[in-house]
N, C-alpha and C. Protein backbone atom coordinates (compact mmCIF):
# COMPACT_ATOMS: atom_id res chain seq x y z
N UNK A 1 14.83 5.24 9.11
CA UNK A 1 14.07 4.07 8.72
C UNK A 1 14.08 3.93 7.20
N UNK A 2 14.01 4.68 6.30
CA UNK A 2 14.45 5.12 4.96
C UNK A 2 15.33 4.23 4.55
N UNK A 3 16.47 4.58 5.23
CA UNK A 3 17.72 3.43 4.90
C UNK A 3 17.61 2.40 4.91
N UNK A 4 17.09 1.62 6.26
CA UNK A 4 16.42 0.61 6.69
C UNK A 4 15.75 -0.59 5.45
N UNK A 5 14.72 0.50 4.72
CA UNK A 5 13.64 -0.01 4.03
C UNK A 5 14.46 -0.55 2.92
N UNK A 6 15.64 0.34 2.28
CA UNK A 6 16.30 0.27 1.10
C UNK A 6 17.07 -0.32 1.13
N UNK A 7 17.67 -0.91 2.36
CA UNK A 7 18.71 -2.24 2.44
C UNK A 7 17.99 -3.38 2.54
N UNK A 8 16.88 -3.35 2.77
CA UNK A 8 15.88 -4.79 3.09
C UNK A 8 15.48 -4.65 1.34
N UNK A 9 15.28 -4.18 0.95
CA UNK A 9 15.00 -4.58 -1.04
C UNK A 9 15.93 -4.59 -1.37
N UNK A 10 17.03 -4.17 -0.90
CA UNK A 10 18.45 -4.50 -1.79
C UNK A 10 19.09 -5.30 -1.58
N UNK A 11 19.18 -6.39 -0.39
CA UNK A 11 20.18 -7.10 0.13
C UNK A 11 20.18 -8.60 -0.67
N UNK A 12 20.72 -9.37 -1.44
CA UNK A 12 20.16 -10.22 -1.89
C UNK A 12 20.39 -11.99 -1.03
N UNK A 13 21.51 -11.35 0.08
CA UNK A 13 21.49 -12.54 1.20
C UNK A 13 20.44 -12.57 2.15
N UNK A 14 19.33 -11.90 1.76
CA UNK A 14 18.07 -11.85 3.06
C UNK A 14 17.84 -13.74 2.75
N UNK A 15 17.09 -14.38 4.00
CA UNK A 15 16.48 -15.65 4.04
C UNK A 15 15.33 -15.21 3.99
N UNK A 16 14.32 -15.48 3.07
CA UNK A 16 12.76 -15.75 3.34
C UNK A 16 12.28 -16.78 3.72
N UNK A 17 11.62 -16.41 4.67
CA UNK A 17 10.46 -17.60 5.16
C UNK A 17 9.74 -17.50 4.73
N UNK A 18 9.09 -19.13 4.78
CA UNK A 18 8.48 -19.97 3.80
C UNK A 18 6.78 -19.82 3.88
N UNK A 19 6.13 -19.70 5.28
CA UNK A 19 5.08 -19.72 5.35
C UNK A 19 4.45 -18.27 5.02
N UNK A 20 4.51 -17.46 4.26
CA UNK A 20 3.83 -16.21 3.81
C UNK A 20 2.40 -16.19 3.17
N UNK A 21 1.63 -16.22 3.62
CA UNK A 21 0.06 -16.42 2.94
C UNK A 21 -0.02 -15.45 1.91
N UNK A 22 -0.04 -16.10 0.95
CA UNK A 22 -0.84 -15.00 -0.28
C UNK A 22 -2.30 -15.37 -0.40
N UNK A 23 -3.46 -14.34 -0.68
CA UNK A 23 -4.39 -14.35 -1.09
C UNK A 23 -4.70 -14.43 -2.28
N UNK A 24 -5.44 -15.38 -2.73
CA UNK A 24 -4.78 -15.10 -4.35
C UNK A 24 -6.17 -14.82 -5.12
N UNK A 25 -5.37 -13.88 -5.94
CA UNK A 25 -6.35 -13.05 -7.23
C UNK A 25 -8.22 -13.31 -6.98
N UNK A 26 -8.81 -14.43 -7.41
CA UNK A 26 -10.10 -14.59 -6.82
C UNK A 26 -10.87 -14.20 -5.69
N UNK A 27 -9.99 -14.31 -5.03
CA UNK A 27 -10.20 -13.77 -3.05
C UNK A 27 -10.16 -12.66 -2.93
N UNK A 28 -9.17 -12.27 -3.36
CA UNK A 28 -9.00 -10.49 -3.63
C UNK A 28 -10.19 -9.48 -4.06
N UNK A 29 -10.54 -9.84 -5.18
CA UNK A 29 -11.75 -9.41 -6.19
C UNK A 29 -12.65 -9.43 -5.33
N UNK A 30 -12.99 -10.63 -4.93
CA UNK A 30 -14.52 -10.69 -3.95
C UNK A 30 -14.54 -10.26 -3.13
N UNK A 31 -13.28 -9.92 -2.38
CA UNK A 31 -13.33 -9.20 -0.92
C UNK A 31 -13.51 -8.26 -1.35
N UNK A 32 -13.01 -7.35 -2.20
CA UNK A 32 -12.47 -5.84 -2.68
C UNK A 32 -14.44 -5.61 -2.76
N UNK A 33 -15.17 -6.35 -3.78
CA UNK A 33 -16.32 -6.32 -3.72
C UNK A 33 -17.26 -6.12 -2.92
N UNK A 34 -17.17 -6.52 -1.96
CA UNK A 34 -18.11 -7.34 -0.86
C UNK A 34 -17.88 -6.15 0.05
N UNK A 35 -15.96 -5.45 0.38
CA UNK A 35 -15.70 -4.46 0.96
C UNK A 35 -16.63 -3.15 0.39
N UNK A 36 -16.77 -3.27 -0.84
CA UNK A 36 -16.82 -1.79 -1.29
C UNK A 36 -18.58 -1.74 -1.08
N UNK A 37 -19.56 -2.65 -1.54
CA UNK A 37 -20.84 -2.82 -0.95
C UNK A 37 -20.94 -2.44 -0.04
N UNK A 38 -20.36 -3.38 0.89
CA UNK A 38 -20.44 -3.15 2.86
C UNK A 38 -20.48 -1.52 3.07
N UNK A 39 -19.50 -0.77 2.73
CA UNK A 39 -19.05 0.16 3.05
C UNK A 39 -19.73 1.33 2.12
N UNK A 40 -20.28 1.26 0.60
CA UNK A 40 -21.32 2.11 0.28
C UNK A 40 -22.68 2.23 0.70
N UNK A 41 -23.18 0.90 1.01
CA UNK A 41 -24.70 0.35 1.93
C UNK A 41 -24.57 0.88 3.04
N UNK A 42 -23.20 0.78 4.24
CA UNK A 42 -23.19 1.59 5.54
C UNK A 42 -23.61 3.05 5.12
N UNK A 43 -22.73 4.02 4.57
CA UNK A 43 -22.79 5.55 4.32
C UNK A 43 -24.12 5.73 4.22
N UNK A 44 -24.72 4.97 3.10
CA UNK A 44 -26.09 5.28 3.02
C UNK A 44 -26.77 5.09 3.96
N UNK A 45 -26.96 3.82 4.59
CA UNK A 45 -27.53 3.87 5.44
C UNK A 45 -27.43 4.70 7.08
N UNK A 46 -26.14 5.19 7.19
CA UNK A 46 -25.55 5.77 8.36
C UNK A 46 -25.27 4.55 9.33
N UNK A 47 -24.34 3.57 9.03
CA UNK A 47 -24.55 2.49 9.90
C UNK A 47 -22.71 2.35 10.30
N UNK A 48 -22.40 2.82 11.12
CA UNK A 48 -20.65 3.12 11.77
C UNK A 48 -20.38 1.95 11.98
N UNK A 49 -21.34 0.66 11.89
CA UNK A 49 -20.79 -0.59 12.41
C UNK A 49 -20.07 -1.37 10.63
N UNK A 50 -21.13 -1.31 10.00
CA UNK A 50 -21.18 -1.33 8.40
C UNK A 50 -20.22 -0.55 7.94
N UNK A 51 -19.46 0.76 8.16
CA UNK A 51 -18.64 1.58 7.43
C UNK A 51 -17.19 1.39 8.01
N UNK A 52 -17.02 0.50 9.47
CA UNK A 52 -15.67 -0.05 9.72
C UNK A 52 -15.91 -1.21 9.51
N UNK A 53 -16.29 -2.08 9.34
CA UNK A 53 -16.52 -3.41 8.66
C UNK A 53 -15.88 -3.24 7.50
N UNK A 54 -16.21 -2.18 6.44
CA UNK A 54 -15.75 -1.67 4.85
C UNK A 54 -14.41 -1.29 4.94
N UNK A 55 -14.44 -0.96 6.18
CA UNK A 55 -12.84 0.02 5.67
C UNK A 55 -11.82 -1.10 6.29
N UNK A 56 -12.76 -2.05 7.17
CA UNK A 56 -11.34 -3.45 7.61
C UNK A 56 -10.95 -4.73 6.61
N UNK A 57 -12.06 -4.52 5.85
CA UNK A 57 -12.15 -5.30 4.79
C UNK A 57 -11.22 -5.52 3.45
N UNK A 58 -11.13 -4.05 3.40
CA UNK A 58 -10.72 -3.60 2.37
C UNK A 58 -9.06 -3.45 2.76
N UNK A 59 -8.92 -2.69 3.96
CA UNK A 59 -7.45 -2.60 4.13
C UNK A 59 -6.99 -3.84 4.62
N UNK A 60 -7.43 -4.92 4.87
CA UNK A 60 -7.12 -6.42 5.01
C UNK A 60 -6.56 -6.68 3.77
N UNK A 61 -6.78 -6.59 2.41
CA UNK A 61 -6.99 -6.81 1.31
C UNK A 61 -5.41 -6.21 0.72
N UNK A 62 -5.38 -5.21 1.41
CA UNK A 62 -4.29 -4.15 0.63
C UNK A 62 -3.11 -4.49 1.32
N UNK A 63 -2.95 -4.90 2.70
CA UNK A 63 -1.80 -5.03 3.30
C UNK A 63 -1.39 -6.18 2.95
N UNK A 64 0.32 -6.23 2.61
CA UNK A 64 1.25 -7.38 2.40
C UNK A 64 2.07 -7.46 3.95
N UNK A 65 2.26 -8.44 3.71
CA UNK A 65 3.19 -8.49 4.85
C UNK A 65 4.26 -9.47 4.34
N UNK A 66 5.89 -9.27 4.70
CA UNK A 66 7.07 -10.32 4.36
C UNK A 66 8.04 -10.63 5.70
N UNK A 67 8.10 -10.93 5.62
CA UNK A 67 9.55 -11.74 6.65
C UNK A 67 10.90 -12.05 5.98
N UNK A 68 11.63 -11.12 6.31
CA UNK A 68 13.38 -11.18 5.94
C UNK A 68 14.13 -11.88 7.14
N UNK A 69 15.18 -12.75 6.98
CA UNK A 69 15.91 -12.69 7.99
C UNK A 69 17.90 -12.21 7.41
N UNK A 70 18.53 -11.82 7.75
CA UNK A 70 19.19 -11.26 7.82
C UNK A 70 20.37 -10.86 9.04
N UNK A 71 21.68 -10.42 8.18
CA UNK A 71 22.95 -10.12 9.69
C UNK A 71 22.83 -9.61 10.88
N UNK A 72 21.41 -8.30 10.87
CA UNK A 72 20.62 -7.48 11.94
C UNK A 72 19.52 -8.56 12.40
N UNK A 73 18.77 -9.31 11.72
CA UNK A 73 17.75 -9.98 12.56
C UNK A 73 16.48 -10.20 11.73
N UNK A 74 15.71 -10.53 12.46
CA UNK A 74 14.18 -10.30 11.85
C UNK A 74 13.50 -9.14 11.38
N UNK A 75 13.69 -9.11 10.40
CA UNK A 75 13.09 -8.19 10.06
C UNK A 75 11.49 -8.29 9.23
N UNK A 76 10.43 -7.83 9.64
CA UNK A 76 8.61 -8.17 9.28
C UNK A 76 8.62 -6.41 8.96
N UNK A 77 7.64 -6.43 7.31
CA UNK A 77 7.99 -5.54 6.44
C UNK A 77 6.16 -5.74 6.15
N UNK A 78 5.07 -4.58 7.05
CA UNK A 78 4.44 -4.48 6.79
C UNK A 78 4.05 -3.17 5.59
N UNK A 79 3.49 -3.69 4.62
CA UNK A 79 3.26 -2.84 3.30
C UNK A 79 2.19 -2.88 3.38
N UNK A 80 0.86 -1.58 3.22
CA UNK A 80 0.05 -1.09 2.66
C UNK A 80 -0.44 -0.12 1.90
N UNK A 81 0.51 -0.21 1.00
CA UNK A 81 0.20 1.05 -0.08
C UNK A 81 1.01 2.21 0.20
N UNK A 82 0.25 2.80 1.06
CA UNK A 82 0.15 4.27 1.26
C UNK A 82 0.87 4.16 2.83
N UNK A 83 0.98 3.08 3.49
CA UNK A 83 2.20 2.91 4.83
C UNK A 83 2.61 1.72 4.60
N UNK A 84 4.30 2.19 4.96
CA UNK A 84 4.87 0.85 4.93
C UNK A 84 5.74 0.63 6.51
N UNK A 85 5.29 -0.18 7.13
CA UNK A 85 5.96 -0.19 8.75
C UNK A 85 7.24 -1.07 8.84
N UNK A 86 8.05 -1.41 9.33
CA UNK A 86 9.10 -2.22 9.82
C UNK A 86 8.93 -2.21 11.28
N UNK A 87 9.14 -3.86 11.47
CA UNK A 87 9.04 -4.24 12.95
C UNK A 87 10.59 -5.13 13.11
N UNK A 88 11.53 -4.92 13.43
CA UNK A 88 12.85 -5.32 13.97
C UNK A 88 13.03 -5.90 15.09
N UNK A 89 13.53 -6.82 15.06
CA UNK A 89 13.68 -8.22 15.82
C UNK A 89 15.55 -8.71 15.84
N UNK A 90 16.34 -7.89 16.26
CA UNK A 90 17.89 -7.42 16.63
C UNK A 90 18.38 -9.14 16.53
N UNK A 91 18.81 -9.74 16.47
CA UNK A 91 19.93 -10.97 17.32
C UNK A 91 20.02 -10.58 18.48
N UNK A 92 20.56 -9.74 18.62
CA UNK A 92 21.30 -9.13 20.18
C UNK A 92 20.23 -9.63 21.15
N UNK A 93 18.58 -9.19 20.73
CA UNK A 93 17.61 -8.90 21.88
C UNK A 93 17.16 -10.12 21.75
N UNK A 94 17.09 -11.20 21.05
CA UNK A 94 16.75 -12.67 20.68
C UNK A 94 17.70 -13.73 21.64
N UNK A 95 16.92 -14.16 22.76
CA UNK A 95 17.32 -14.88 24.20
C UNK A 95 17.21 -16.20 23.71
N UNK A 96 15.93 -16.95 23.36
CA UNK A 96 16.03 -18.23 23.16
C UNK A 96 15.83 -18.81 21.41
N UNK A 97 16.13 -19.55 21.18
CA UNK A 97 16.00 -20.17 19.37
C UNK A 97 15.86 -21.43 19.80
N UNK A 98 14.53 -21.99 19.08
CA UNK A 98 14.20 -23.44 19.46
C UNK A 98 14.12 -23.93 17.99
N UNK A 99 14.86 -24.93 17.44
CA UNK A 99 14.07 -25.19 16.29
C UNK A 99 13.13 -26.80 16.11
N UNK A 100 12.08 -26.96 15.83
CA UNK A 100 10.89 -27.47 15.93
C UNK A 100 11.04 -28.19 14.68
N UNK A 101 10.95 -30.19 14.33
CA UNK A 101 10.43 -30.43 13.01
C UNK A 101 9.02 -29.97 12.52
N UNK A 102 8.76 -30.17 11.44
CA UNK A 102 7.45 -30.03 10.89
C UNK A 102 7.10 -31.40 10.36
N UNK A 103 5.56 -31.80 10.04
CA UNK A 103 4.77 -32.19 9.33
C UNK A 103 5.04 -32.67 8.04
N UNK A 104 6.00 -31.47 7.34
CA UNK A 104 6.69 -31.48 6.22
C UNK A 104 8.30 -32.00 6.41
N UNK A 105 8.84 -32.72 5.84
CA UNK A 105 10.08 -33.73 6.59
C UNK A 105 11.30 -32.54 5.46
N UNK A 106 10.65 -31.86 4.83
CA UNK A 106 12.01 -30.93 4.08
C UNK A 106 11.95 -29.59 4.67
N UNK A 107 10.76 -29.64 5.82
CA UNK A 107 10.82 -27.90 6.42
C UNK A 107 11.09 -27.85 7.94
N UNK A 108 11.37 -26.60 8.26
CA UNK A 108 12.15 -27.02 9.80
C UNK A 108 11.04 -25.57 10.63
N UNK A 109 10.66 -25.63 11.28
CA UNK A 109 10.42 -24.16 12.38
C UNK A 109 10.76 -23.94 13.22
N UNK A 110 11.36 -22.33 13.26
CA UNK A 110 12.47 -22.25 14.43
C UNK A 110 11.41 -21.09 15.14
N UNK A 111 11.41 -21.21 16.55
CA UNK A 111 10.95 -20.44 17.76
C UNK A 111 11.77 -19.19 18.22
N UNK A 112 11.49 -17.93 17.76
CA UNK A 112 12.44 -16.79 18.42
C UNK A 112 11.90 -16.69 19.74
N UNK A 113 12.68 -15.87 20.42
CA UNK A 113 11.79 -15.45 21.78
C UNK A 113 12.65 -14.47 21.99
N UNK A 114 12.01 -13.38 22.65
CA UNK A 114 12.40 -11.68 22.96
C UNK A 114 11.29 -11.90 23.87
N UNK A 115 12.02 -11.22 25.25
CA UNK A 115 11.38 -11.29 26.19
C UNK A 115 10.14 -12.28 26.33
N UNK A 116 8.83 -11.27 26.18
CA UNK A 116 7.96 -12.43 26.86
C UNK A 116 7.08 -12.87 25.00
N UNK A 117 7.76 -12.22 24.53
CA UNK A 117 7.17 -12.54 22.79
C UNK A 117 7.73 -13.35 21.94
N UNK A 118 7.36 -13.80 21.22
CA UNK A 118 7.57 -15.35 20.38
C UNK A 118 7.71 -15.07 18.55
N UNK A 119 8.33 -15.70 18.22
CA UNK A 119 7.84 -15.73 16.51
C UNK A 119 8.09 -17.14 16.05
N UNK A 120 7.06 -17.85 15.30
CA UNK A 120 7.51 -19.03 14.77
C UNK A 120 8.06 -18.69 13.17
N UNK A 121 9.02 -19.20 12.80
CA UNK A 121 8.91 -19.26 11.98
C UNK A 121 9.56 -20.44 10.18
N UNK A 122 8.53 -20.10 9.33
CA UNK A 122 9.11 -22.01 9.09
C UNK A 122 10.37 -21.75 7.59
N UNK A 123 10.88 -22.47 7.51
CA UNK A 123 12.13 -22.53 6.35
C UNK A 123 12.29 -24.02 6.31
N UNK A 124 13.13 -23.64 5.00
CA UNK A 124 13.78 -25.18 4.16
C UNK A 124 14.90 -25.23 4.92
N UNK A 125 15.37 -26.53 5.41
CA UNK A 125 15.93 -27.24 6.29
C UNK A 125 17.70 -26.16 5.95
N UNK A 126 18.29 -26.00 4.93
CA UNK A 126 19.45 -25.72 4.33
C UNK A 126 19.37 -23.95 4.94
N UNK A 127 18.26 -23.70 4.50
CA UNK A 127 18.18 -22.00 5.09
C UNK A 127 17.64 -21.97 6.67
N UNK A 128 16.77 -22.99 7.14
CA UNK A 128 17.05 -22.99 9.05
C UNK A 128 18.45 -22.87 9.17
N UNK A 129 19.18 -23.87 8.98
CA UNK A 129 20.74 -24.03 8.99
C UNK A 129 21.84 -22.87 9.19
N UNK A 130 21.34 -22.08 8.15
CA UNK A 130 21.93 -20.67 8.01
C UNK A 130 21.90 -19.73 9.25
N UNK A 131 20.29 -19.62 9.29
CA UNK A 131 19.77 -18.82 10.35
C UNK A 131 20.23 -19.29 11.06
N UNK A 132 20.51 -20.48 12.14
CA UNK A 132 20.97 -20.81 13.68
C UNK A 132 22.11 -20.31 13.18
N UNK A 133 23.15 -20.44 12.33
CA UNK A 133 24.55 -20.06 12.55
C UNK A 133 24.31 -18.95 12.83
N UNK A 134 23.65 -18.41 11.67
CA UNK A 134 23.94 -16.76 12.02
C UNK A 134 23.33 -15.87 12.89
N UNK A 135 22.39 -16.70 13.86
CA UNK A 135 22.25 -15.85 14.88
C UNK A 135 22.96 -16.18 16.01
N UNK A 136 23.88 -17.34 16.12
CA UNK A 136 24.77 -17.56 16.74
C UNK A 136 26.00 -17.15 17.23
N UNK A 137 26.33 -16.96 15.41
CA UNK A 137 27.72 -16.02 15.58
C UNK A 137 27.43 -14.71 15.85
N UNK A 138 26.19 -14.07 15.79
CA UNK A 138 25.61 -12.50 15.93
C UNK A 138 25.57 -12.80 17.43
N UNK A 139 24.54 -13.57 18.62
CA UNK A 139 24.64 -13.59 19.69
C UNK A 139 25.21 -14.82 20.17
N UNK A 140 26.27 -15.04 20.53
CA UNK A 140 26.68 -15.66 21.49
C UNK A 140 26.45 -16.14 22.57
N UNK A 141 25.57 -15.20 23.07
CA UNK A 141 24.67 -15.81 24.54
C UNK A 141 23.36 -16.59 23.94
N UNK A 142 22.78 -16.39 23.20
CA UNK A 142 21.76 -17.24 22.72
C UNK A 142 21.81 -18.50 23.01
N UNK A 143 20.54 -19.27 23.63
CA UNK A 143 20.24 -20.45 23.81
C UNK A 143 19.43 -20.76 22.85
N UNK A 144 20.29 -21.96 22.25
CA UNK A 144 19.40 -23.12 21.25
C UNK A 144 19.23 -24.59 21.47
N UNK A 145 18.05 -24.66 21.28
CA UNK A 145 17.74 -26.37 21.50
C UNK A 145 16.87 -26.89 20.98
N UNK A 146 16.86 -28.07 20.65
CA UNK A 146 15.86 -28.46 19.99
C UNK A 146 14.38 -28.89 20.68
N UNK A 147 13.39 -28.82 19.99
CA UNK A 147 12.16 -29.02 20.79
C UNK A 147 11.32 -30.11 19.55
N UNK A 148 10.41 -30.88 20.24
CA UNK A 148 9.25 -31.84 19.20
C UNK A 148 8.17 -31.84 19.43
């Protein structure tokens, strides 16, 4: 998985998708706050409901999460500091690709599906483009169609 991690920061043909929530700076602070209260007020008080409240708060705060797509597939690159997970999403194992307009007339969302699980996910019309080829030419059996 090592390897894994170090070809996903190195590759510079990865596609990012577009919808990635950042929390930004203000939000951060106050949560980090509000976490660290919650969770010194529990201890003291002995309150286990109050001291995982603190510790969900807080590691809410710390975890990033990204979305690569790439020649292997989907790849979702959960980072928290001190763990960093990879969740892999093959071509090969990717059965249906739907791609969906948006709201936004320059963004496109395409529908994975693996077995009975789903991923939406949204891109600029030029990089959807990419992705259907290239999970096309990766699976061949793949069904794509469009949906509204």
């Amino acid at each position: 998985m090592r390897n894994e991690q170090r070809r996903v920061k190195n590759n510079m043909d990865d596609i990012k998708v577009l919808n990635q929530r950042q929390i930004n700076r203000t939000v951060k602070l106050i949560g980090f706050f509000l976490g660290t209260i919650i969770l010194a007020t529990s201890i003291y008080s002995l309150s286990m409901y109050g001291i995982v409240s603190g510790i969900l708060i807080i590691g809410a705060l710390i975890l990033q999460k990204s979305t690569l797509i790439d020649e292997n597939g989907i790849t979702v690159i959960y980072d928290a500091v001190f763990y960093k997970y990879l969740e892999v999403w093959k071509f090969d194992e990717i059965s249906e690709l739907h791609r969906e307009t948006t709201k936004m007339s320059d963004h496109v969302a395409l529908h994975f599906l693996r077995g009975s699980m789903s991923k939406r996910l949204i891109f600029t019309k030029n990089d959807a483009l990419r992705v259907i080829n290239m999970a096309r030419r990766v699976n061949r059996k793949i069904h794509f169609s469009d949906v509204d």
